[in-house]
PDB file of N, CA and C in Angstrom:
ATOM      1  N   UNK A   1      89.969 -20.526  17.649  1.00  0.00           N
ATOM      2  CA  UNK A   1      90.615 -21.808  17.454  1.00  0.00           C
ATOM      3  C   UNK A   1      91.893 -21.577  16.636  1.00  0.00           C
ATOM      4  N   UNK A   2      92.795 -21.973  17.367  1.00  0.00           N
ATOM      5  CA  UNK A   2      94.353 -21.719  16.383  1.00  0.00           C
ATOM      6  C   UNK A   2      94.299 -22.980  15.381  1.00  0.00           C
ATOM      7  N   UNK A   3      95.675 -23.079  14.737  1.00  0.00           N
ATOM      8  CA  UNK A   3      95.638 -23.689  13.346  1.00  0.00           C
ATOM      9  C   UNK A   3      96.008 -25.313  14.242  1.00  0.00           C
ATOM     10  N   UNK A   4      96.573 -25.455  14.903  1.00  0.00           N
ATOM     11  CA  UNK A   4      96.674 -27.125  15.708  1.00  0.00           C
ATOM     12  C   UNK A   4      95.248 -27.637  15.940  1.00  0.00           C
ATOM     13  N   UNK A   5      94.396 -26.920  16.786  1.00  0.00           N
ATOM     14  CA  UNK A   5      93.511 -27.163  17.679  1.00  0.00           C
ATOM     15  C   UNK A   5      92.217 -27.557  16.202  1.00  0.00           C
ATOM     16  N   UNK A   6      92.574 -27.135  14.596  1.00  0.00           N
ATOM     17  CA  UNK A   6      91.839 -26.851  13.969  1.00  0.00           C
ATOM     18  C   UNK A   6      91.995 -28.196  12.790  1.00  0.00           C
ATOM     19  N   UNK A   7      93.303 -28.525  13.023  1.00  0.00           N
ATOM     20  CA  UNK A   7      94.051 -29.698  12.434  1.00  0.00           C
ATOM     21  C   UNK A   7      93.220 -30.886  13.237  1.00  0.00           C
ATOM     22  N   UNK A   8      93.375 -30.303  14.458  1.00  0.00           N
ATOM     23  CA  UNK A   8      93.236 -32.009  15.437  1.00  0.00           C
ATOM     24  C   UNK A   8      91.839 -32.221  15.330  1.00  0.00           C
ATOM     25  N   UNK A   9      90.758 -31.133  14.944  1.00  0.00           N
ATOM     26  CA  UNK A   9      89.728 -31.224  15.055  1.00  0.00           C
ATOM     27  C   UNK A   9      88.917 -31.771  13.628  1.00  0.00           C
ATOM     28  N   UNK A  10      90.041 -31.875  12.498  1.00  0.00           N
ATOM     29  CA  UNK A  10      89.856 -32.370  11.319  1.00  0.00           C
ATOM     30  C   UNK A  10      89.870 -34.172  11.276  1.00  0.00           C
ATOM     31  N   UNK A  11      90.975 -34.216  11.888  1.00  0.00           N
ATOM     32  CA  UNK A  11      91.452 -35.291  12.533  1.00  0.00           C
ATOM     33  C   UNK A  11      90.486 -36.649  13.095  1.00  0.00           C
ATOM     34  N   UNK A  12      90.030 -35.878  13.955  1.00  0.00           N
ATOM     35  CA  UNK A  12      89.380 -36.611  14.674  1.00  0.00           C
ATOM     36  C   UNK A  12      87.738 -37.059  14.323  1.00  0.00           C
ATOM     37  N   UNK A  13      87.433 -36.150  13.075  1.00  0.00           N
ATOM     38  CA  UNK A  13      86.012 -36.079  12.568  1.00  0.00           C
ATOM     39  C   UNK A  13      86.773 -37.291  11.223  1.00  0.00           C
ATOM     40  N   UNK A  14      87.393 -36.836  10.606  1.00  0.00           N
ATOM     41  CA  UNK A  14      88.149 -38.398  10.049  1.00  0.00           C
ATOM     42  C   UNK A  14      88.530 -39.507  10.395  1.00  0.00           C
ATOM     43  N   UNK A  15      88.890 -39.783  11.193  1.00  0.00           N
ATOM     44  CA  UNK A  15      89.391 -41.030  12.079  1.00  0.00           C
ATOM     45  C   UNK A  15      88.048 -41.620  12.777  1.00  0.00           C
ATOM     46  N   UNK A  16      87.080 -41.031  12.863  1.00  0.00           N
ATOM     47  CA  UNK A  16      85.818 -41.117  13.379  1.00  0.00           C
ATOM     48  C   UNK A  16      85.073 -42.245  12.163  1.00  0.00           C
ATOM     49  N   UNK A  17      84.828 -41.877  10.997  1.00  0.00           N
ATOM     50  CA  UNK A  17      84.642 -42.222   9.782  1.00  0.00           C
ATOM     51  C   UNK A  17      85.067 -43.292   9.637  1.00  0.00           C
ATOM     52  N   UNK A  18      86.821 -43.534   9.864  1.00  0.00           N
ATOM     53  CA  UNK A  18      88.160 -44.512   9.824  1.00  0.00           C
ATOM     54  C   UNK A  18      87.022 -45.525  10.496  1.00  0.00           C
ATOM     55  N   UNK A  19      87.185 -45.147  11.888  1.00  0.00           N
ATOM     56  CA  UNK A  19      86.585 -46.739  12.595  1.00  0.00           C
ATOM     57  C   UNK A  19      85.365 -46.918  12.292  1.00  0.00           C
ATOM     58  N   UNK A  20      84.145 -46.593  11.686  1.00  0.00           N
ATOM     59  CA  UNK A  20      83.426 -46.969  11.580  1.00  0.00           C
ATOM     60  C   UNK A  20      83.351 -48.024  10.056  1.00  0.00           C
ATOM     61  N   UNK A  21      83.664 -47.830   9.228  1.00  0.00           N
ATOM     62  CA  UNK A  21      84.479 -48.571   8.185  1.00  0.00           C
ATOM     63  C   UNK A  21      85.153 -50.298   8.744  1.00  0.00           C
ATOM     64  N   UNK A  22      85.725 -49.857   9.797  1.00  0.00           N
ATOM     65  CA  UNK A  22      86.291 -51.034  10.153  1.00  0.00           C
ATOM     66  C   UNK A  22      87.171 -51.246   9.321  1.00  0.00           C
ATOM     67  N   UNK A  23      88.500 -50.355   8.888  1.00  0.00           N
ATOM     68  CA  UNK A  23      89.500 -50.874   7.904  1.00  0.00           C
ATOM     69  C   UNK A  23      90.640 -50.120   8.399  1.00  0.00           C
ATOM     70  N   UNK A  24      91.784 -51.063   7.632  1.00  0.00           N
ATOM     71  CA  UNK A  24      92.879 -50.627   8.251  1.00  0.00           C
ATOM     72  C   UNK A  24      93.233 -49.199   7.781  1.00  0.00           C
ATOM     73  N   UNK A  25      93.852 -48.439   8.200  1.00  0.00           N
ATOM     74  CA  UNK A  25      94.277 -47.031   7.781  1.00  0.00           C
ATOM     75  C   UNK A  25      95.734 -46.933   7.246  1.00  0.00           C
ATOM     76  N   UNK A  26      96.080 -46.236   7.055  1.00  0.00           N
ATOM     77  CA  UNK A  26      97.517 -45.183   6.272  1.00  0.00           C
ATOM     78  C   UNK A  26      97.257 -43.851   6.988  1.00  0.00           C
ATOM     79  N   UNK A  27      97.898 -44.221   7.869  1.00  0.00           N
ATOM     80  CA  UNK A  27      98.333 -42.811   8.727  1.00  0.00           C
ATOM     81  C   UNK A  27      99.495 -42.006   8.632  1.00  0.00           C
ATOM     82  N   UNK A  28      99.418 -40.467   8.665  1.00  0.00           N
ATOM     83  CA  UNK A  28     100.576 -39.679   7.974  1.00  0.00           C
ATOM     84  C   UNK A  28     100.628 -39.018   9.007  1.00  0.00           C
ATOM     85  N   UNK A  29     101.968 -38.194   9.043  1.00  0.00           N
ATOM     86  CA  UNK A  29     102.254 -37.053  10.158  1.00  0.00           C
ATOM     87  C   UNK A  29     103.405 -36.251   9.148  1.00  0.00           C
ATOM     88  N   UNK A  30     103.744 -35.368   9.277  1.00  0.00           N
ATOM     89  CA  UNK A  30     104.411 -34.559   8.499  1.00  0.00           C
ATOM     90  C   UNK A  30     104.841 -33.440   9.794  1.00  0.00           C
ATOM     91  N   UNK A  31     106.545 -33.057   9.519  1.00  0.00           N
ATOM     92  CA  UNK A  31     106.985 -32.005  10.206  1.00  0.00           C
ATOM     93  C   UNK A  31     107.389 -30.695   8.851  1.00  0.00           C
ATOM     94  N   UNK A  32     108.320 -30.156   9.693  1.00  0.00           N
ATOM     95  CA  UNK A  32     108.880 -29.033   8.147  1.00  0.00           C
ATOM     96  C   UNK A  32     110.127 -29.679   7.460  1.00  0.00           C
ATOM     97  N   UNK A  33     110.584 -31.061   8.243  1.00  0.00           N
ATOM     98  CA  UNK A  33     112.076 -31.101   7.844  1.00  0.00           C
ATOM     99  C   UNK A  33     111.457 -33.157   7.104  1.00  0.00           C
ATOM    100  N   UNK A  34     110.436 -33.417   7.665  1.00  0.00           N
ATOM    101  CA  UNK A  34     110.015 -35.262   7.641  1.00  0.00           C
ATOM    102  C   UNK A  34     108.990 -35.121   7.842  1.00  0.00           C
ATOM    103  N   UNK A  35     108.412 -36.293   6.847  1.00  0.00           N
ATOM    104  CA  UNK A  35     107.297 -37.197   6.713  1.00  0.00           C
ATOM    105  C   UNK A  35     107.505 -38.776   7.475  1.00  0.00           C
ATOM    106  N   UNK A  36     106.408 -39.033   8.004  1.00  0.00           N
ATOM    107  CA  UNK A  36     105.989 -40.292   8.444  1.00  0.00           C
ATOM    108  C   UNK A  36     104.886 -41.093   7.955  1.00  0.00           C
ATOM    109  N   UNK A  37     104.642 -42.241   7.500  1.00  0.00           N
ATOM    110  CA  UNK A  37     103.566 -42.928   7.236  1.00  0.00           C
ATOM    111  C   UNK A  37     103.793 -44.326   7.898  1.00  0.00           C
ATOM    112  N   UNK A  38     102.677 -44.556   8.665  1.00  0.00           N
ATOM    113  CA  UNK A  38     101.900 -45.629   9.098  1.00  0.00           C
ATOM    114  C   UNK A  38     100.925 -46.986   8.297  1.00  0.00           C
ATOM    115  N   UNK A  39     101.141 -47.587   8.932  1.00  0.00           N
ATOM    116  CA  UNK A  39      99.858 -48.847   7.997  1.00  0.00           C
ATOM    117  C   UNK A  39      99.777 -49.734   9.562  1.00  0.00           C
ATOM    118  N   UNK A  40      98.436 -49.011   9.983  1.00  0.00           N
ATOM    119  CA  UNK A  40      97.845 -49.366  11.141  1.00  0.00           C
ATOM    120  C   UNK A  40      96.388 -50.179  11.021  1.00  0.00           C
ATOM    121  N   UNK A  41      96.823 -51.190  12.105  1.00  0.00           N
ATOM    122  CA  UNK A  41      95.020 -52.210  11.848  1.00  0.00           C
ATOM    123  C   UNK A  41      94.568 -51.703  12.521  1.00  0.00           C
ATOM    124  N   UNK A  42      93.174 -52.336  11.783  1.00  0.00           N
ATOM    125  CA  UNK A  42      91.435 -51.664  12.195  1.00  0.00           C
ATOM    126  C   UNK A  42      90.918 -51.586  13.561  1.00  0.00           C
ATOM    127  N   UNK A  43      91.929 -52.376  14.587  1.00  0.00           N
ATOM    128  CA  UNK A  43      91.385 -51.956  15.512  1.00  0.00           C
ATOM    129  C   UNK A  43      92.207 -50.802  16.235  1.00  0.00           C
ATOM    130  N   UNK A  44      93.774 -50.583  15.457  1.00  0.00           N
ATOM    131  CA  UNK A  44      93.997 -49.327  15.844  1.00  0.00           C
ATOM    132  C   UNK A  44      95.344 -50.019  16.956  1.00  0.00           C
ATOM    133  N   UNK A  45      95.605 -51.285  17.425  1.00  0.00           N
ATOM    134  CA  UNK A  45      96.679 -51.419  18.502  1.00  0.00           C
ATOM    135  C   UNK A  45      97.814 -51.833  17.714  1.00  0.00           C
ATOM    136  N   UNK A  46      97.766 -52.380  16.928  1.00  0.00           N
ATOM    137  CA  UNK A  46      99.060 -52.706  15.698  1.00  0.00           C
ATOM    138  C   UNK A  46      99.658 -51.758  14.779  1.00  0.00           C
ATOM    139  N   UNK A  47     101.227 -51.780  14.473  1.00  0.00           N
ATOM    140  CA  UNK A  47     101.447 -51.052  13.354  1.00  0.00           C
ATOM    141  C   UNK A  47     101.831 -52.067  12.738  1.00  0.00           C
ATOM    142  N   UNK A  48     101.124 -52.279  10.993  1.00  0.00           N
ATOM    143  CA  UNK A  48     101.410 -53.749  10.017  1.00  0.00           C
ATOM    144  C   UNK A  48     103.360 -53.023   9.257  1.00  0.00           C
ATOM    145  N   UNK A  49     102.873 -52.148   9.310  1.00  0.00           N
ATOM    146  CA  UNK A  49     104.119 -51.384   8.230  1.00  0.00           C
ATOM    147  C   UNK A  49     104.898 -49.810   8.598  1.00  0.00           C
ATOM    148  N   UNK A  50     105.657 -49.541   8.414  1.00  0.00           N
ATOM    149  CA  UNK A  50     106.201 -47.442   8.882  1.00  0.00           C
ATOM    150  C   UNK A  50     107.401 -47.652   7.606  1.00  0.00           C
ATOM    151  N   UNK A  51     106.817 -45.904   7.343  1.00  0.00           N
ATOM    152  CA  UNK A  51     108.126 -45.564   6.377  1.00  0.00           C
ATOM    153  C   UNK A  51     107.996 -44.152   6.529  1.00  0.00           C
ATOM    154  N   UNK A  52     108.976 -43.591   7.105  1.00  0.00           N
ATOM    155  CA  UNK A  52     109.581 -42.264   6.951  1.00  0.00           C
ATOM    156  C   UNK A  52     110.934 -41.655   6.169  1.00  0.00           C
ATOM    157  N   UNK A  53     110.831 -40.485   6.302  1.00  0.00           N
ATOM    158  CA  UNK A  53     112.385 -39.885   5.877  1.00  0.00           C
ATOM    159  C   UNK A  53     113.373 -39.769   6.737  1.00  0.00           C
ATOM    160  N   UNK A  54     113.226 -40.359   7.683  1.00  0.00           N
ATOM    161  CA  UNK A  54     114.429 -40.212   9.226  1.00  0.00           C
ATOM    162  C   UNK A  54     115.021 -42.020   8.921  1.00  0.00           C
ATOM    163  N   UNK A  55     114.274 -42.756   8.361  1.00  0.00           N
ATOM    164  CA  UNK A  55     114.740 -43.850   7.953  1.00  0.00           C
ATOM    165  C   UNK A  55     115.896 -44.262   6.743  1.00  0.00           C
ATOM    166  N   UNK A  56     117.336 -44.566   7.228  1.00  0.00           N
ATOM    167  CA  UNK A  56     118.582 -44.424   6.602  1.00  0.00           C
ATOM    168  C   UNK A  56     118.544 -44.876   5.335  1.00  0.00           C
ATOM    169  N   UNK A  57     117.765 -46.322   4.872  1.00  0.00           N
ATOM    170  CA  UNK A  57     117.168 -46.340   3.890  1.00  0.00           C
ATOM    171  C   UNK A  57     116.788 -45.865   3.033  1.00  0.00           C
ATOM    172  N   UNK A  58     115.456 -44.838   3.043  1.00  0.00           N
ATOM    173  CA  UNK A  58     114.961 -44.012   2.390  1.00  0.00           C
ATOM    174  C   UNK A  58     115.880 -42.474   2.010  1.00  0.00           C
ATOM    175  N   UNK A  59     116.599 -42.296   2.899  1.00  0.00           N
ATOM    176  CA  UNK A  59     116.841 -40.851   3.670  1.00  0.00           C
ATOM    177  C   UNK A  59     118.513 -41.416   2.874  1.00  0.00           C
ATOM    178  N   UNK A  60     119.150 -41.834   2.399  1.00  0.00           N
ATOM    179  CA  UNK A  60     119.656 -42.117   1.210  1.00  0.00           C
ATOM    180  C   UNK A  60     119.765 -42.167  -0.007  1.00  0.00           C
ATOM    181  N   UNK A  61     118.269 -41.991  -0.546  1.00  0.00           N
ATOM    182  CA  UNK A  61     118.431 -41.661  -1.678  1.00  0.00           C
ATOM    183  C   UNK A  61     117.684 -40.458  -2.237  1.00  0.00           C
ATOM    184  N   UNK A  62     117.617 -39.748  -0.778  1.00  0.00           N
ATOM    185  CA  UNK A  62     117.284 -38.542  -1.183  1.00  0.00           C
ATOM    186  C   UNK A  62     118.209 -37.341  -0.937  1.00  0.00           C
ATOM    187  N   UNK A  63     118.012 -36.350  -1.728  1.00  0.00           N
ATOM    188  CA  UNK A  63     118.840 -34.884  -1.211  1.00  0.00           C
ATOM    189  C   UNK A  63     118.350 -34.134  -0.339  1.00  0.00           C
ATOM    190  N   UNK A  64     116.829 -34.206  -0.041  1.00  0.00           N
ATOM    191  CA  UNK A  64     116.020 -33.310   0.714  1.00  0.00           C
ATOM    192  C   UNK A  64     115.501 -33.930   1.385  1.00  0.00           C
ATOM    193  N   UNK A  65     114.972 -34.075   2.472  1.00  0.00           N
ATOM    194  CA  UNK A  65     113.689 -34.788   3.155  1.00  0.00           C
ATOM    195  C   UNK A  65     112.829 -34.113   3.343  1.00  0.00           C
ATOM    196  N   UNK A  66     112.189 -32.583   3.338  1.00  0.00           N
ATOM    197  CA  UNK A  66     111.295 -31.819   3.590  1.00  0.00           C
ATOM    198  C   UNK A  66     110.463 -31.722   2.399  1.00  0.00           C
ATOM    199  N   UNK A  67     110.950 -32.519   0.749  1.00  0.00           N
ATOM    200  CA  UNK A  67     109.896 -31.571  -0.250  1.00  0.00           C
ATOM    201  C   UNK A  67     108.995 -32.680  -0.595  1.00  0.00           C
ATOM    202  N   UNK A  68     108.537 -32.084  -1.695  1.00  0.00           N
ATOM    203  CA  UNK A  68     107.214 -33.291  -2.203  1.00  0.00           C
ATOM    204  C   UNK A  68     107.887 -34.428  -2.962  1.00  0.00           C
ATOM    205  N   UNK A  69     109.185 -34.460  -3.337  1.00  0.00           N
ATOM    206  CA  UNK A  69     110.100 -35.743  -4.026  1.00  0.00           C
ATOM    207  C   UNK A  69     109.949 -36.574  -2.596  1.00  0.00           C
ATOM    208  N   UNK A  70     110.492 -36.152  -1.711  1.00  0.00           N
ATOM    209  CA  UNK A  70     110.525 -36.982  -0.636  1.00  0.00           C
ATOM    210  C   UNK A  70     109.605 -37.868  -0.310  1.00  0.00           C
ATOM    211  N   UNK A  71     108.007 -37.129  -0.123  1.00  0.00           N
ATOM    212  CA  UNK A  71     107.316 -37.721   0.000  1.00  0.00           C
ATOM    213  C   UNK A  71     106.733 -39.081  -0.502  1.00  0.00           C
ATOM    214  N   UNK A  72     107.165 -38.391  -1.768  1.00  0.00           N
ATOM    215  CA  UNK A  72     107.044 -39.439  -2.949  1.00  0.00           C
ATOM    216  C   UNK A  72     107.283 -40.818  -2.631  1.00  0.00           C
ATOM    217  N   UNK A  73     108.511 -40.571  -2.084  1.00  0.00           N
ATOM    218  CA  UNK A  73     109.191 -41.409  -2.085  1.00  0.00           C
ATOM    219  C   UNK A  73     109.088 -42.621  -0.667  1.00  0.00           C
ATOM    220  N   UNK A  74     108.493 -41.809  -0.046  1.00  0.00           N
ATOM    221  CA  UNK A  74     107.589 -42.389   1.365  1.00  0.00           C
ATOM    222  C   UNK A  74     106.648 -43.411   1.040  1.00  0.00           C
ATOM    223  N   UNK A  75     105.514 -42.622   0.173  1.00  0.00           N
ATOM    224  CA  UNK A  75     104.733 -43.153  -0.477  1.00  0.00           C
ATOM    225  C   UNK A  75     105.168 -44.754  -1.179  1.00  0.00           C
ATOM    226  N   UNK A  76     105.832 -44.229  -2.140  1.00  0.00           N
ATOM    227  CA  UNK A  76     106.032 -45.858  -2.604  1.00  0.00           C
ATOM    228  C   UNK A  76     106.733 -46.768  -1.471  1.00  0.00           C
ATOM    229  N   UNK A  77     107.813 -46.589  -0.447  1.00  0.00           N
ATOM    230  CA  UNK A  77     108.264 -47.350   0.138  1.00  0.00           C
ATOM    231  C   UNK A  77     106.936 -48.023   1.055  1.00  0.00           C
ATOM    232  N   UNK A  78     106.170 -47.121   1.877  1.00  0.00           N
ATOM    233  CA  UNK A  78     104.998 -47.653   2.452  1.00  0.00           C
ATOM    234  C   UNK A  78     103.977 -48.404   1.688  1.00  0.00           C
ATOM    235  N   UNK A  79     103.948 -48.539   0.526  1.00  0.00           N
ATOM    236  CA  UNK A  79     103.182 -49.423  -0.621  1.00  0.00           C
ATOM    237  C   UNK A  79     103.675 -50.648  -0.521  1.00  0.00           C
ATOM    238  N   UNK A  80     104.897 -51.012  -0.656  1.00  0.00           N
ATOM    239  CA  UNK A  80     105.894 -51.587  -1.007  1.00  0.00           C
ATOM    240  C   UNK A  80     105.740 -52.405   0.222  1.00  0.00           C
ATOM    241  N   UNK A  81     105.809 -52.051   1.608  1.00  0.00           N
ATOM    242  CA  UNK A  81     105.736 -52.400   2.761  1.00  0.00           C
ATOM    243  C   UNK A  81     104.795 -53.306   3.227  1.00  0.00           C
ATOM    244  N   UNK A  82     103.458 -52.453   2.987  1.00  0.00           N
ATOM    245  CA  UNK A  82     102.178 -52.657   2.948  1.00  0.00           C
ATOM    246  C   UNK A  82     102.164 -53.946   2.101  1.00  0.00           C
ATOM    247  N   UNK A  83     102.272 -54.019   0.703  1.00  0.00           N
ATOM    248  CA  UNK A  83     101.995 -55.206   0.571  1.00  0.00           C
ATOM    249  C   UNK A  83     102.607 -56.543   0.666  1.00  0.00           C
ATOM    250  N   UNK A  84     103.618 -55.894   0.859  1.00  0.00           N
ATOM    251  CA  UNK A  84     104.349 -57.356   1.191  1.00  0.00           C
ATOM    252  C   UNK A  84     104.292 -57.874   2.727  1.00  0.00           C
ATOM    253  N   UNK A  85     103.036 -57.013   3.682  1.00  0.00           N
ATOM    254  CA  UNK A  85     102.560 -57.904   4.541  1.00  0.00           C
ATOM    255  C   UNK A  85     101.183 -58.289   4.472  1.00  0.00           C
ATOM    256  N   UNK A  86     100.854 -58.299   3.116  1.00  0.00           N
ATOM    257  CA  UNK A  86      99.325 -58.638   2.603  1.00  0.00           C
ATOM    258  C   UNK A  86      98.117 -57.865   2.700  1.00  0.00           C
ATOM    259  N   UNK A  87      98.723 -56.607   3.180  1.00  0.00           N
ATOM    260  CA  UNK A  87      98.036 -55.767   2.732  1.00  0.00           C
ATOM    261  C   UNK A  87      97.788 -54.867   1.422  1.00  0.00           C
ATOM    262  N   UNK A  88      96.751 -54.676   0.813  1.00  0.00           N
ATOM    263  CA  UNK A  88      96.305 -53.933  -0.405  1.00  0.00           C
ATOM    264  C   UNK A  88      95.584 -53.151  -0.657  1.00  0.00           C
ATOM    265  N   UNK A  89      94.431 -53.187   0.598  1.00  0.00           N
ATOM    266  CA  UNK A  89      93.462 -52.109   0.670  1.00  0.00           C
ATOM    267  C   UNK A  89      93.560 -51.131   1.751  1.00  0.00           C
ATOM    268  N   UNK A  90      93.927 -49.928   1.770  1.00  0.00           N
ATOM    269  CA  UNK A  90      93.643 -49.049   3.615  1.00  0.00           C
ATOM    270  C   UNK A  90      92.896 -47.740   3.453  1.00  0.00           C
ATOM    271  N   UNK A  91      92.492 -47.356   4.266  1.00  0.00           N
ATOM    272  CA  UNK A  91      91.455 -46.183   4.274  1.00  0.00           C
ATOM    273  C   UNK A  91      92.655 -45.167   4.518  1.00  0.00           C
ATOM    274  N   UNK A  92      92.661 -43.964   3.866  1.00  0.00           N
ATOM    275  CA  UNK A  92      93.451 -42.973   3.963  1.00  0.00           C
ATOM    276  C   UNK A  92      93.543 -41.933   4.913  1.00  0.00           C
ATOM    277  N   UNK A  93      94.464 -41.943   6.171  1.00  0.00           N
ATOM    278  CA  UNK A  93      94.255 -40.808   7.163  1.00  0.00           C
ATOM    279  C   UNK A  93      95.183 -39.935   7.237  1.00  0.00           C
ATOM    280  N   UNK A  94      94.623 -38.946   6.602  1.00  0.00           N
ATOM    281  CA  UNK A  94      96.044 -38.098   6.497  1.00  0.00           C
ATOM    282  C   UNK A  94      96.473 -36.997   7.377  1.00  0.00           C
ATOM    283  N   UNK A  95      95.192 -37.628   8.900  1.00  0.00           N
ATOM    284  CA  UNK A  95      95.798 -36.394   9.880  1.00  0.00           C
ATOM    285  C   UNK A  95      95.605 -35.096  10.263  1.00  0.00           C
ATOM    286  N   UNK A  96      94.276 -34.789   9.616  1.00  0.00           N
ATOM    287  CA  UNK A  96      93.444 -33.206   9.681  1.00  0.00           C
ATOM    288  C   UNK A  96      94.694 -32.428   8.910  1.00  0.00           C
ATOM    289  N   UNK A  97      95.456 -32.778   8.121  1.00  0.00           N
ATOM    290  CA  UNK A  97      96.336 -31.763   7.081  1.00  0.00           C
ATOM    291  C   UNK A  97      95.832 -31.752   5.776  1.00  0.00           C
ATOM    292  N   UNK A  98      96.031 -30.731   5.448  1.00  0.00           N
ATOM    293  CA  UNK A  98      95.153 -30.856   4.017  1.00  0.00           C
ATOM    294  C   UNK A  98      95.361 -31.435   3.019  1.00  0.00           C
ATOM    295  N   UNK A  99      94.721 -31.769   1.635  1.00  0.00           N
ATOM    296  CA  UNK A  99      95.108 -32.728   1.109  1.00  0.00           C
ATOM    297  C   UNK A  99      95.599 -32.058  -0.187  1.00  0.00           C
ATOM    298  N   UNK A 100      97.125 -31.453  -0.025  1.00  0.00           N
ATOM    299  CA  UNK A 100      97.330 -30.788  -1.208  1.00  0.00           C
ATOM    300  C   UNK A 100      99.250 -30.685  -0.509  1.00  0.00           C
ATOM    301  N   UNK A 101     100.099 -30.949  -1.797  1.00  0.00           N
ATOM    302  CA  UNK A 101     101.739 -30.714  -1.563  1.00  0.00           C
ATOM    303  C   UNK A 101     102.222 -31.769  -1.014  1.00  0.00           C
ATOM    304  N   UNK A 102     102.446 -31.951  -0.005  1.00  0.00           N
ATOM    305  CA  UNK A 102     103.525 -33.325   0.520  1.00  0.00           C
ATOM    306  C   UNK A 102     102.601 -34.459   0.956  1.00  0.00           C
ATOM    307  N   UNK A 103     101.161 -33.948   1.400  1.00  0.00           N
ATOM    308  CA  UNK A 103     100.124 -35.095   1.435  1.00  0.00           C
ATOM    309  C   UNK A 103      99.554 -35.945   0.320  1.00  0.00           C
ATOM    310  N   UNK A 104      99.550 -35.003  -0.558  1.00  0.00           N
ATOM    311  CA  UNK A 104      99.265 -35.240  -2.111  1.00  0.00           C
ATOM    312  C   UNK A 104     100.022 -36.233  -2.826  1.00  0.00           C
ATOM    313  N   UNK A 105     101.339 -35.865  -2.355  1.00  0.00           N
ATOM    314  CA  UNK A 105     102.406 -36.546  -3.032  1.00  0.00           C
ATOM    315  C   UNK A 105     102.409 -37.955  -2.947  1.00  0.00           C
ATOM    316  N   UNK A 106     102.322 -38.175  -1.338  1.00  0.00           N
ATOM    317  CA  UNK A 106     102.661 -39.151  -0.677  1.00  0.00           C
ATOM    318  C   UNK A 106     101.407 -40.405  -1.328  1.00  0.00           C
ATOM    319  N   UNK A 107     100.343 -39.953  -1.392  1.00  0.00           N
ATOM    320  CA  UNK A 107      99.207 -40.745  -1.398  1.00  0.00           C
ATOM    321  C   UNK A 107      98.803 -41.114  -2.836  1.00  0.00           C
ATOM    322  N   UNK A 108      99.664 -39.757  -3.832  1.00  0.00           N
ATOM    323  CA  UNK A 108      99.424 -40.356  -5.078  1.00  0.00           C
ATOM    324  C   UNK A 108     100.951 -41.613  -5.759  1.00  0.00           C
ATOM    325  N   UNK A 109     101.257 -41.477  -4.634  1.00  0.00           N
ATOM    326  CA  UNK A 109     102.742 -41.945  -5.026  1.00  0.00           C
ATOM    327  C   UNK A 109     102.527 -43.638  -4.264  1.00  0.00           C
ATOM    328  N   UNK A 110     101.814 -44.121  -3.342  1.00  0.00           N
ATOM    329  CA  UNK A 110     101.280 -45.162  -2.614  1.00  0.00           C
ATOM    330  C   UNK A 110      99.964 -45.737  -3.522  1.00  0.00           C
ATOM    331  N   UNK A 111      99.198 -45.122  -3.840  1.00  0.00           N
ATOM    332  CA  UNK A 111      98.368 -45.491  -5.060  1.00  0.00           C
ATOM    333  C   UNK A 111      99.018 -46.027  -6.384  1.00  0.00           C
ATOM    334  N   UNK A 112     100.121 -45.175  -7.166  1.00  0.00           N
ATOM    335  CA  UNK A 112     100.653 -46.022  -8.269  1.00  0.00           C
ATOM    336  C   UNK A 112     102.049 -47.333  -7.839  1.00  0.00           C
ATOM    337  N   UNK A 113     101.731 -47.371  -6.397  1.00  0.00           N
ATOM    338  CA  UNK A 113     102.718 -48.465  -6.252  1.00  0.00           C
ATOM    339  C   UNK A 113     102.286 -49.902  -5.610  1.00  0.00           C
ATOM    340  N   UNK A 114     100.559 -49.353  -5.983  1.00  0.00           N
ATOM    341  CA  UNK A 114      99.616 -50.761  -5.759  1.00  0.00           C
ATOM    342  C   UNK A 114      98.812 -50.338  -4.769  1.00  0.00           C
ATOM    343  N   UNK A 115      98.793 -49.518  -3.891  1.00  0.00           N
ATOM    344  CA  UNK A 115      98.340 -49.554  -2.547  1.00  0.00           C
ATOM    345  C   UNK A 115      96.608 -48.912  -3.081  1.00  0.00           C
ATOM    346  N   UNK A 116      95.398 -49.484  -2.276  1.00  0.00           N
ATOM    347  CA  UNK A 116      93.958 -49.090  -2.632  1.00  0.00           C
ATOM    348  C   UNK A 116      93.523 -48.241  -1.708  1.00  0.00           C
ATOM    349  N   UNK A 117      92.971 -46.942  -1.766  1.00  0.00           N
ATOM    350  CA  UNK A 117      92.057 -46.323  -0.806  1.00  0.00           C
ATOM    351  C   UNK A 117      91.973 -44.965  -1.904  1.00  0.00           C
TER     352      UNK A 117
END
């Protein structure tokens, strides 16, 4: 099993969990250069909220978009997002990536900007 096939398979044993919960999620994707975050409902056909680093917005007040500042900075904007469409609580999916560096960032950085999971 290569390192994708090993990701997706993390993935999917999480997201498994996700729907049974019945709650909305915080979905992440991460490249080498951008981060993406999601705020998707529970049944999975809606997106409530998105904040990435490809977004001119964000991607403005940063120097980098690839490091863990960035993320950071994802993080709070998707908080920020999130609740100001009444959302406050989401189950955390971070995508079969591990939970350490730009995932880390992102989720501790969405937590001190109100967001629950």
């Amino acid at each position: 099993m290569d390192k994708k096939q090993s990701r997706m398979k993390r993935a999917l044993k999480l997201r498994c969990k996700i729907k049974k919960l019945s709650a909305t999620r915080l979905s992440i994707h991460k490249t080498s250069q951008h981060i993406y975050a999601q705020v998707i409902s529970a049944d999975g056909a809606t997106t409530l909220a998105s904040a990435s680093t490809t977004q001119a917005d964000i991607k403005a007040a940063l120097k980098n978009t690839g490091n863990i500042s960035a993320a950071a900075e994802v993080g709070k904007f998707i908080a920020q997002r999130a609740i100001a469409a009444g959302i406050s609580e989401v189950a955390f999916d971070r995508s079969g990536f591990k939970y350490h560096g730009r995932v880390k960032a992102l989720a501790d950085a969405a937590r001190e900007a109100g967001l629950k999971f």
